[in-house]
N, C-alpha and C. Protein backbone atom coordinates (compact mmCIF):
# COMPACT_ATOMS: atom_id res chain seq x y z
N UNK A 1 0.82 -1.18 0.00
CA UNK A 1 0.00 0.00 0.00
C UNK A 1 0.87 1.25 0.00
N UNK A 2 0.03 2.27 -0.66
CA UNK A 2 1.09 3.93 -0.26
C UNK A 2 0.88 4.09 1.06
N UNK A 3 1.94 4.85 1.32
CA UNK A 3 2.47 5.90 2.12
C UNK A 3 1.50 6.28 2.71
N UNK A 4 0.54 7.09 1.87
CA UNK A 4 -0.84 8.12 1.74
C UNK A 4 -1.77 7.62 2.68
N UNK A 5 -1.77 6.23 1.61
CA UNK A 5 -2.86 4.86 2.33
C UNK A 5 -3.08 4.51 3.81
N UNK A 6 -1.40 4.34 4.40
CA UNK A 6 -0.92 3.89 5.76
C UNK A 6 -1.43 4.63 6.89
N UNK A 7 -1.32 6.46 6.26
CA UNK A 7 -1.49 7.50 7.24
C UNK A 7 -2.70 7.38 7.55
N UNK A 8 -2.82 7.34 9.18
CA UNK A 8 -4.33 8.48 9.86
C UNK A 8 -4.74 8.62 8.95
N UNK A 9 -6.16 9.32 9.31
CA UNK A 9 -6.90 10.08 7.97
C UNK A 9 -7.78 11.44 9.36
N UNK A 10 -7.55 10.61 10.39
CA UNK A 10 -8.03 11.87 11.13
C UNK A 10 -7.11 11.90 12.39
N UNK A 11 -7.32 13.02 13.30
CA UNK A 11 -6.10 13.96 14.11
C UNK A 11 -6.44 12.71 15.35
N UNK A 12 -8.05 12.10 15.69
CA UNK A 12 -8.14 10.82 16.60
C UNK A 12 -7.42 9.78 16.20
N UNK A 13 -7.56 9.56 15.09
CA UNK A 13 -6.54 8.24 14.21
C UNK A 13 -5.23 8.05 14.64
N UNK A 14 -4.63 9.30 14.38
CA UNK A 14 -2.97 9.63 14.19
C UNK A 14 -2.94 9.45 15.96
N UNK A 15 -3.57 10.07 16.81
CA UNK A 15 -3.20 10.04 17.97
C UNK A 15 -2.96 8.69 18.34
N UNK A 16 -4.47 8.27 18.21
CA UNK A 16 -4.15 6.25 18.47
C UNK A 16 -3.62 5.16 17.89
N UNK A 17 -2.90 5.95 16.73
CA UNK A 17 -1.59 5.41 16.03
C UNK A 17 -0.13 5.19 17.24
N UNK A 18 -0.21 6.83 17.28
CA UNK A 18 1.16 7.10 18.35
C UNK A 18 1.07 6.65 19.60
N UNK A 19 -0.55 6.25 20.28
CA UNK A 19 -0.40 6.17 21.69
C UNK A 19 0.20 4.38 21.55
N UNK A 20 -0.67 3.63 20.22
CA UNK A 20 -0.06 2.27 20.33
C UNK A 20 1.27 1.82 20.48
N UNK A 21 1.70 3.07 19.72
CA UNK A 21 3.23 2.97 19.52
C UNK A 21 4.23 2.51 20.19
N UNK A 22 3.64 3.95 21.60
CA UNK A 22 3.93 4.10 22.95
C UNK A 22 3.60 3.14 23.75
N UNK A 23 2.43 2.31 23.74
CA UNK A 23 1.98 2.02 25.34
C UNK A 23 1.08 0.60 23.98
N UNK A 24 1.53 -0.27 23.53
CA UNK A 24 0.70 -0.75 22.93
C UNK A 24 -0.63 -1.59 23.89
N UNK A 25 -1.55 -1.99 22.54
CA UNK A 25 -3.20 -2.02 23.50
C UNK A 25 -3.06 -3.74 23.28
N UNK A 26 -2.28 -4.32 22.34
CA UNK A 26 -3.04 -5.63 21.67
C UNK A 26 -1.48 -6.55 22.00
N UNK A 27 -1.84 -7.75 22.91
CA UNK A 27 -0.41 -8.70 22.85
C UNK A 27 0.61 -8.98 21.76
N UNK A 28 -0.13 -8.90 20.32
CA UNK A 28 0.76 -8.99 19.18
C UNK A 28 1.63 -7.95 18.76
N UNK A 29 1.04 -6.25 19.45
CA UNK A 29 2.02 -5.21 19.07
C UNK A 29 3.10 -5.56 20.68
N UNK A 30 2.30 -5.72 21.59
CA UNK A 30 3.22 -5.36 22.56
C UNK A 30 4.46 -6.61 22.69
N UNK A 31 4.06 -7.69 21.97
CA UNK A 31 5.04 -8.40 21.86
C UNK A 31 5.93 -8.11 20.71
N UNK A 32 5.64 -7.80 19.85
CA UNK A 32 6.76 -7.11 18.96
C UNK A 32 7.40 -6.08 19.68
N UNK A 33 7.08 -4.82 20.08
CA UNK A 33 7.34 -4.33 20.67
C UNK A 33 8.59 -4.43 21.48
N UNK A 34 8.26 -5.57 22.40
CA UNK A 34 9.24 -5.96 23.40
C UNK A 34 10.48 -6.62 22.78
N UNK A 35 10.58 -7.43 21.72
CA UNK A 35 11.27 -7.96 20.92
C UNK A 35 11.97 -7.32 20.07
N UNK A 36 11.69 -5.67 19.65
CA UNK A 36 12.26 -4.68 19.36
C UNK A 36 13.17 -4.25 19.95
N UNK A 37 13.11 -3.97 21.63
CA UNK A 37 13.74 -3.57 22.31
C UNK A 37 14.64 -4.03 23.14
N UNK A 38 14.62 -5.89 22.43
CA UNK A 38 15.50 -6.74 23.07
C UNK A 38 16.16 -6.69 21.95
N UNK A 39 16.06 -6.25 20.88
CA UNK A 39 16.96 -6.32 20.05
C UNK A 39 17.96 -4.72 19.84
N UNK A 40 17.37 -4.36 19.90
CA UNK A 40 18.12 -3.12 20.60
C UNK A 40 19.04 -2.71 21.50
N UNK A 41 18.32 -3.58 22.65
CA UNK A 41 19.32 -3.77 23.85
C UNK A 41 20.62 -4.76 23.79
N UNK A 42 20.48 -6.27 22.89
CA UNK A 42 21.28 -7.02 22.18
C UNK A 42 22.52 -5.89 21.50
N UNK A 43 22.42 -4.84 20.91
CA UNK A 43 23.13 -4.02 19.96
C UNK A 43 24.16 -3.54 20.60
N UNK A 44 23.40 -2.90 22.10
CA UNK A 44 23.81 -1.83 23.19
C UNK A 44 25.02 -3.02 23.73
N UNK A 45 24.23 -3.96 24.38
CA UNK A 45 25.25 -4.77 25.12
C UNK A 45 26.51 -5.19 24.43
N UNK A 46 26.16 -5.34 23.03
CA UNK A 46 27.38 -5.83 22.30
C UNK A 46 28.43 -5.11 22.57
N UNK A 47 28.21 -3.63 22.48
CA UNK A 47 28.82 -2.00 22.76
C UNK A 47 29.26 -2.10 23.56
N UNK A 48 28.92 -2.36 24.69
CA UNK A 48 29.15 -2.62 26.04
C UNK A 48 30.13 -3.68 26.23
N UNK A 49 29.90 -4.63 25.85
CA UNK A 49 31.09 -5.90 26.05
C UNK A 49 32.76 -5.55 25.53
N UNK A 50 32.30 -5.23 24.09
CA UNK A 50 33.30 -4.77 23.59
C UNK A 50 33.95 -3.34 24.35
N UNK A 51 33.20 -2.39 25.06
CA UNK A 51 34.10 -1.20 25.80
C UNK A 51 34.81 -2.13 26.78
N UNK A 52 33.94 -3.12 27.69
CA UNK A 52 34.58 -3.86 28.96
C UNK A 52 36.09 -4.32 28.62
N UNK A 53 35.54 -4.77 27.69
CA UNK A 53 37.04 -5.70 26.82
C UNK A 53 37.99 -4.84 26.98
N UNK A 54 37.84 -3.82 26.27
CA UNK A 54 39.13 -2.64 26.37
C UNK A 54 39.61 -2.51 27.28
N UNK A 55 38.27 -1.86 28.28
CA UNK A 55 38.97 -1.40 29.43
C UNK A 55 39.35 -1.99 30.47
N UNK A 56 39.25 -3.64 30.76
CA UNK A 56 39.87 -4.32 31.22
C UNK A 56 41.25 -4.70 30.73
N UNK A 57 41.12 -4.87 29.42
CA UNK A 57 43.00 -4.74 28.67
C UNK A 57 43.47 -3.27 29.79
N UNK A 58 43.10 -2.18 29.29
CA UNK A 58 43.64 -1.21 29.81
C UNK A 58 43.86 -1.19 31.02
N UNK A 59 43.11 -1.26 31.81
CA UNK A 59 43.36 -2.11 32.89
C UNK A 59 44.31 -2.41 34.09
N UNK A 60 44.86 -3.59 33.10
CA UNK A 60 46.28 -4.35 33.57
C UNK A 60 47.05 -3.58 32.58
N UNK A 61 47.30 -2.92 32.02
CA UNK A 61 48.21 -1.93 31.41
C UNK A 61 48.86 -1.18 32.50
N UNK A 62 47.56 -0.50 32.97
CA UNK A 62 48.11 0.78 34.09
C UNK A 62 48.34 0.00 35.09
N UNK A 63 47.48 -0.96 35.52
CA UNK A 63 48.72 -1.50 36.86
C UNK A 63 50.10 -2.04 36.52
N UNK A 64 50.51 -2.32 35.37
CA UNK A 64 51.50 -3.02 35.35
C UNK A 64 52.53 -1.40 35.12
N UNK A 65 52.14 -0.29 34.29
CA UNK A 65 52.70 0.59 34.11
C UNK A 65 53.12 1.16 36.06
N UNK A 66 52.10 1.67 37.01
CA UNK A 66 51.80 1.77 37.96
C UNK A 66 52.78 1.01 39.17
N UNK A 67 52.66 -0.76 38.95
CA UNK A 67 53.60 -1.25 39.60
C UNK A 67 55.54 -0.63 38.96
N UNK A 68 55.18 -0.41 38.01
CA UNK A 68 56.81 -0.62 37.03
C UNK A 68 57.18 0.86 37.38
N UNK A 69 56.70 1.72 37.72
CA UNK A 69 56.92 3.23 38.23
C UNK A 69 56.88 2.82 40.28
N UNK A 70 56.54 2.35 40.12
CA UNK A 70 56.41 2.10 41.87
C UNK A 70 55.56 3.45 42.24
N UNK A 71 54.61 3.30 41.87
CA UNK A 71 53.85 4.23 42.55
C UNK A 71 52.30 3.68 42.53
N UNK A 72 51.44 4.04 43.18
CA UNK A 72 49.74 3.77 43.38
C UNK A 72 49.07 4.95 42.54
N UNK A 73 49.81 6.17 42.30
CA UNK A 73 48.85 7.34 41.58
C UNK A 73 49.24 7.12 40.20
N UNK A 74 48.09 8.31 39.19
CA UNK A 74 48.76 8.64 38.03
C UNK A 74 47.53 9.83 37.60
N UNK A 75 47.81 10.40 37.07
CA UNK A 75 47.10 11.62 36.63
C UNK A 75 47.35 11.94 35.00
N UNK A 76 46.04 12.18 34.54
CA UNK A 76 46.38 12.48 33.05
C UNK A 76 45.40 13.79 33.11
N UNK A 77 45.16 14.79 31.84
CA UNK A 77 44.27 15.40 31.48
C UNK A 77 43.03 15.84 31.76
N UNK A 78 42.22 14.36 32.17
CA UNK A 78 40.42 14.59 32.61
C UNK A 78 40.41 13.43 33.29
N UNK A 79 41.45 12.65 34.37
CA UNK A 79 40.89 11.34 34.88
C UNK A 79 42.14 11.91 35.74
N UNK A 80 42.16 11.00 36.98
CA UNK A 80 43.44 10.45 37.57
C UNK A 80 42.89 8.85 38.34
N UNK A 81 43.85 8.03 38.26
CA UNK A 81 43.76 7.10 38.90
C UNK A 81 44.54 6.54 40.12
N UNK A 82 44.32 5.70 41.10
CA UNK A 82 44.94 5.17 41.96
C UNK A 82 44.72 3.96 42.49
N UNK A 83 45.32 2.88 43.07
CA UNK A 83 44.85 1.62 43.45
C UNK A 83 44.93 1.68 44.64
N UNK A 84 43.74 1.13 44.81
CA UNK A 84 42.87 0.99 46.58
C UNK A 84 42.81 -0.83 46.25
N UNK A 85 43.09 -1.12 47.97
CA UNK A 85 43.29 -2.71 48.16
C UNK A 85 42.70 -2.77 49.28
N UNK A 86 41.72 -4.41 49.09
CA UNK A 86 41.01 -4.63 50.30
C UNK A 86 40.92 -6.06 50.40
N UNK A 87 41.17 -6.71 51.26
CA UNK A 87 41.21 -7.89 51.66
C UNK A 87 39.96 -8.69 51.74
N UNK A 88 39.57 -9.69 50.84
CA UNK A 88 38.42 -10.64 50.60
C UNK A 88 38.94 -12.12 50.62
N UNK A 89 37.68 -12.82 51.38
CA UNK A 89 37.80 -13.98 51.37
C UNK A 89 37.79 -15.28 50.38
N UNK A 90 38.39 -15.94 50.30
CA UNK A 90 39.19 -16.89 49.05
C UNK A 90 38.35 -18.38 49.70
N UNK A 91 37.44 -18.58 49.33
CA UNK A 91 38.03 -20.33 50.09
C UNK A 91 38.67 -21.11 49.06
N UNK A 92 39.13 -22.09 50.05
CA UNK A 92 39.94 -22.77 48.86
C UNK A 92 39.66 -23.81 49.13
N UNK A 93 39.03 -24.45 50.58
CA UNK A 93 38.67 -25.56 50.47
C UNK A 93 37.06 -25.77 51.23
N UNK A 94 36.07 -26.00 50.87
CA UNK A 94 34.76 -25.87 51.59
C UNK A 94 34.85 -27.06 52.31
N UNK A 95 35.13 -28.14 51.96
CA UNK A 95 34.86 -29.56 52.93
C UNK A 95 35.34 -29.14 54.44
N UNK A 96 36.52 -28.26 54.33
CA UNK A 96 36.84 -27.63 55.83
C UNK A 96 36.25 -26.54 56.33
N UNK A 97 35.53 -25.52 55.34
CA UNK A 97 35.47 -24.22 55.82
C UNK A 97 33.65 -24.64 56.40
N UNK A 98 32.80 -25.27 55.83
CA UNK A 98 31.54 -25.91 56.06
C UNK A 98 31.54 -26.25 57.98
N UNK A 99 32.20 -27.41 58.17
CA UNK A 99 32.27 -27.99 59.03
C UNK A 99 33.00 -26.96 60.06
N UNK A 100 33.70 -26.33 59.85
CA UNK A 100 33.67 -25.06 61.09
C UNK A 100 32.76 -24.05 61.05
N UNK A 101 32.17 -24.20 60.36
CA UNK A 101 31.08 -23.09 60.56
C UNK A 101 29.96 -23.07 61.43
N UNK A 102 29.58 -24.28 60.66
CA UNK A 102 28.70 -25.09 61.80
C UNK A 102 28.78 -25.13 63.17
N UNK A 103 30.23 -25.63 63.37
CA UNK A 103 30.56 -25.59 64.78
C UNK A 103 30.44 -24.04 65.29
N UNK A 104 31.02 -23.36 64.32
CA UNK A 104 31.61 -21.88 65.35
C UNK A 104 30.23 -21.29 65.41
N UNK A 105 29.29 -21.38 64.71
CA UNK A 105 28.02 -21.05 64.34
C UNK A 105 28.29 -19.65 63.63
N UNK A 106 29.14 -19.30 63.06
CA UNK A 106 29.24 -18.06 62.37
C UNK A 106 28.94 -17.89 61.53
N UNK A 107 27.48 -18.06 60.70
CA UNK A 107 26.77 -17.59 59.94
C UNK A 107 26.64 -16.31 59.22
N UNK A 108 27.14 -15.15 59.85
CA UNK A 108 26.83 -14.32 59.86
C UNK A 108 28.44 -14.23 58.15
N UNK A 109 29.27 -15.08 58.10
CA UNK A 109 30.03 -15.38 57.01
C UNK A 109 29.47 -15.67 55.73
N UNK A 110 28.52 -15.73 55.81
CA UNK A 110 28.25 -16.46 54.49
C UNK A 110 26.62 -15.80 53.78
N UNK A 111 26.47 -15.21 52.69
CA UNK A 111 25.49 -14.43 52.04
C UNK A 111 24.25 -15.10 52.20
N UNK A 112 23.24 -14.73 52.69
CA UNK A 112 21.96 -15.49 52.94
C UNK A 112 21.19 -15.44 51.59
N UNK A 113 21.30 -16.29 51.21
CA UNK A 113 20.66 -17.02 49.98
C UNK A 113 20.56 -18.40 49.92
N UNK A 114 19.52 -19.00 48.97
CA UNK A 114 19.29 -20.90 49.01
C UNK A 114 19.39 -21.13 47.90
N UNK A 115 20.14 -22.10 47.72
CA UNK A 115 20.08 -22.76 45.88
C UNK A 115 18.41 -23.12 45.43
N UNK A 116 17.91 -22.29 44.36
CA UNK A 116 16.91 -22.34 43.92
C UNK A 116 16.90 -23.91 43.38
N UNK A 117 17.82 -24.62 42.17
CA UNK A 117 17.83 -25.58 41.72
C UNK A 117 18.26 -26.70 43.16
N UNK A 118 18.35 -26.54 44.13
CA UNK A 118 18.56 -27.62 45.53
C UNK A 118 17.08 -27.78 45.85
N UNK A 119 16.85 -26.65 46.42
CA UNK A 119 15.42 -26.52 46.85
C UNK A 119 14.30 -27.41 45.98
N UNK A 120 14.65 -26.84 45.12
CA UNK A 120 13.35 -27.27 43.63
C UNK A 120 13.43 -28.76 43.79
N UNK A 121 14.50 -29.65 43.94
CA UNK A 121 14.96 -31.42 44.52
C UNK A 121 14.67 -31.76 45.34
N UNK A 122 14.55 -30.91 46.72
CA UNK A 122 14.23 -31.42 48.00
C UNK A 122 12.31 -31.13 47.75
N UNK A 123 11.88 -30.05 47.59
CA UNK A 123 10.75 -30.36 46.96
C UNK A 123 9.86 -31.35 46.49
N UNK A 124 10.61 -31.55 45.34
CA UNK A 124 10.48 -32.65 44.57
C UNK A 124 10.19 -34.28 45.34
N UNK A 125 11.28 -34.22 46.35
CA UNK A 125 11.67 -35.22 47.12
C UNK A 125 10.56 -35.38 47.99
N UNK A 126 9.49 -33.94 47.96
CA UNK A 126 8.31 -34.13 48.99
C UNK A 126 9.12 -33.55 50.46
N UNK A 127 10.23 -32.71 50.84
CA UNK A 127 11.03 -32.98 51.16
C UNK A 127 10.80 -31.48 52.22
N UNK A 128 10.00 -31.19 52.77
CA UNK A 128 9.88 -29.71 53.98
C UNK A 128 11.40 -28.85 54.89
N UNK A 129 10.93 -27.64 54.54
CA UNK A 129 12.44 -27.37 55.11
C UNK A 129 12.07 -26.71 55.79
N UNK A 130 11.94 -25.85 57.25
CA UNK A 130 11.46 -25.07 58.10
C UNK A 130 12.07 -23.81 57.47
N UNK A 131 11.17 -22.70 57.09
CA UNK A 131 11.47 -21.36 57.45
C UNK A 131 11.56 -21.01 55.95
N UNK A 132 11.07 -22.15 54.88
CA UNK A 132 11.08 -21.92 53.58
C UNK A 132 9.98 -22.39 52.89
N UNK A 133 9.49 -21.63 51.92
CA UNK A 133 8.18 -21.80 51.04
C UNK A 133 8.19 -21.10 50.02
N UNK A 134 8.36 -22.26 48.91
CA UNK A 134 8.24 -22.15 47.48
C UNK A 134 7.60 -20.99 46.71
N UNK A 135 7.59 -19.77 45.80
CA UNK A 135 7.44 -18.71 45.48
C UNK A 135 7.93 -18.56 44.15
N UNK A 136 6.41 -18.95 43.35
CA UNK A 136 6.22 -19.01 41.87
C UNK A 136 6.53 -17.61 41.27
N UNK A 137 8.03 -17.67 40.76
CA UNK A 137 8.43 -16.22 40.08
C UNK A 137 8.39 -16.65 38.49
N UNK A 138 7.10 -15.79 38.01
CA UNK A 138 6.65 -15.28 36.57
C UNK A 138 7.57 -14.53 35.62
N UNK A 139 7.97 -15.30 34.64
CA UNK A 139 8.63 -14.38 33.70
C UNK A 139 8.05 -14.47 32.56
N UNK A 140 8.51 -13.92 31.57
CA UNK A 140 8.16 -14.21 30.12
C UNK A 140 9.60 -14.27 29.08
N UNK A 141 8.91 -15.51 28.65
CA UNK A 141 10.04 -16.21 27.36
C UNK A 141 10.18 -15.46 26.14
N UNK A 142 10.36 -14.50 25.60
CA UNK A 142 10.69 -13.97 24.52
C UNK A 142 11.29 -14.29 22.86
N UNK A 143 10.72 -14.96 22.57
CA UNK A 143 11.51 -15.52 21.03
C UNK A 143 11.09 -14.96 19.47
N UNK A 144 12.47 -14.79 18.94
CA UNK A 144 11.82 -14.34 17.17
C UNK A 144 11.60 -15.45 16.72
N UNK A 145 10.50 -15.27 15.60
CA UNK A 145 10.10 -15.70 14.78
C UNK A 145 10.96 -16.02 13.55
């Protein structure tokens, strides 16, 4: 069809052209829609990966430049940088670090979270855990055509 054809024909038309645009009314626009903007966002991230890339090369550039000057500062033009160090925990072996924990009861070590895919087994297993209950999180699957 023309151009001509496609357009509104009245100023209500054109509006509820643009509001669909915006805020669509019908699952088939708003799923395009959304699939638009995952593809979009696909574009962005690519952008994104590829800056990370760099600037992780760069990176270990300046620390290695940084260590090789023996110094922690550096200053250029519109940035300066410096390395700040902080001490984090490594395990290296859980079969030991588990079993003292327990004992020492120091919980307060370890990020309070539950393996979703554990849970979902013991479940399965018919399997009750005190102080936990299952919580159906809704998403939506997104695929092109």
């Amino acid at each position: 069809m023309s151009e001509v054809l496609d357009k509104p024909r009245t100023r209500k038309q054109a509006v509820a052209a643009v509001t669909e645009r915006i805020n669509p009314t019908t699952l088939g626009a708003a799923t395009d829609k959304m699939w638009k903007l995952r593809e979009e966002k696909r574009v962005l991230e690519a952008q994104i990966k590829t800056i990370e890339t760099s600037m992780k090369e760069l990176e270990g550039t300046v620390f290695k430049l940084l260590d090789a000057q023996d110094t922690r500062k550096a200053e250029g033009k519109s940035a300066s940088v410096s390395i700040t160090e902080s001490v984090v925990a490594n395990v290296e072996n859980w079969d030991a670090f588990w079993p003292w924990l327990a004992k020492t009861k120091n919980f307060h070590l370890v990020q309070k979270r539950v393996s979703d895919p554990g849970m979902r087994e013991l479940w399965a297993l018919g399997k009750v855990v005190p102080g936990v209950q299952p919580f159906t999180k809704r998403t939506l699957a997104l695929r092109s055509l």
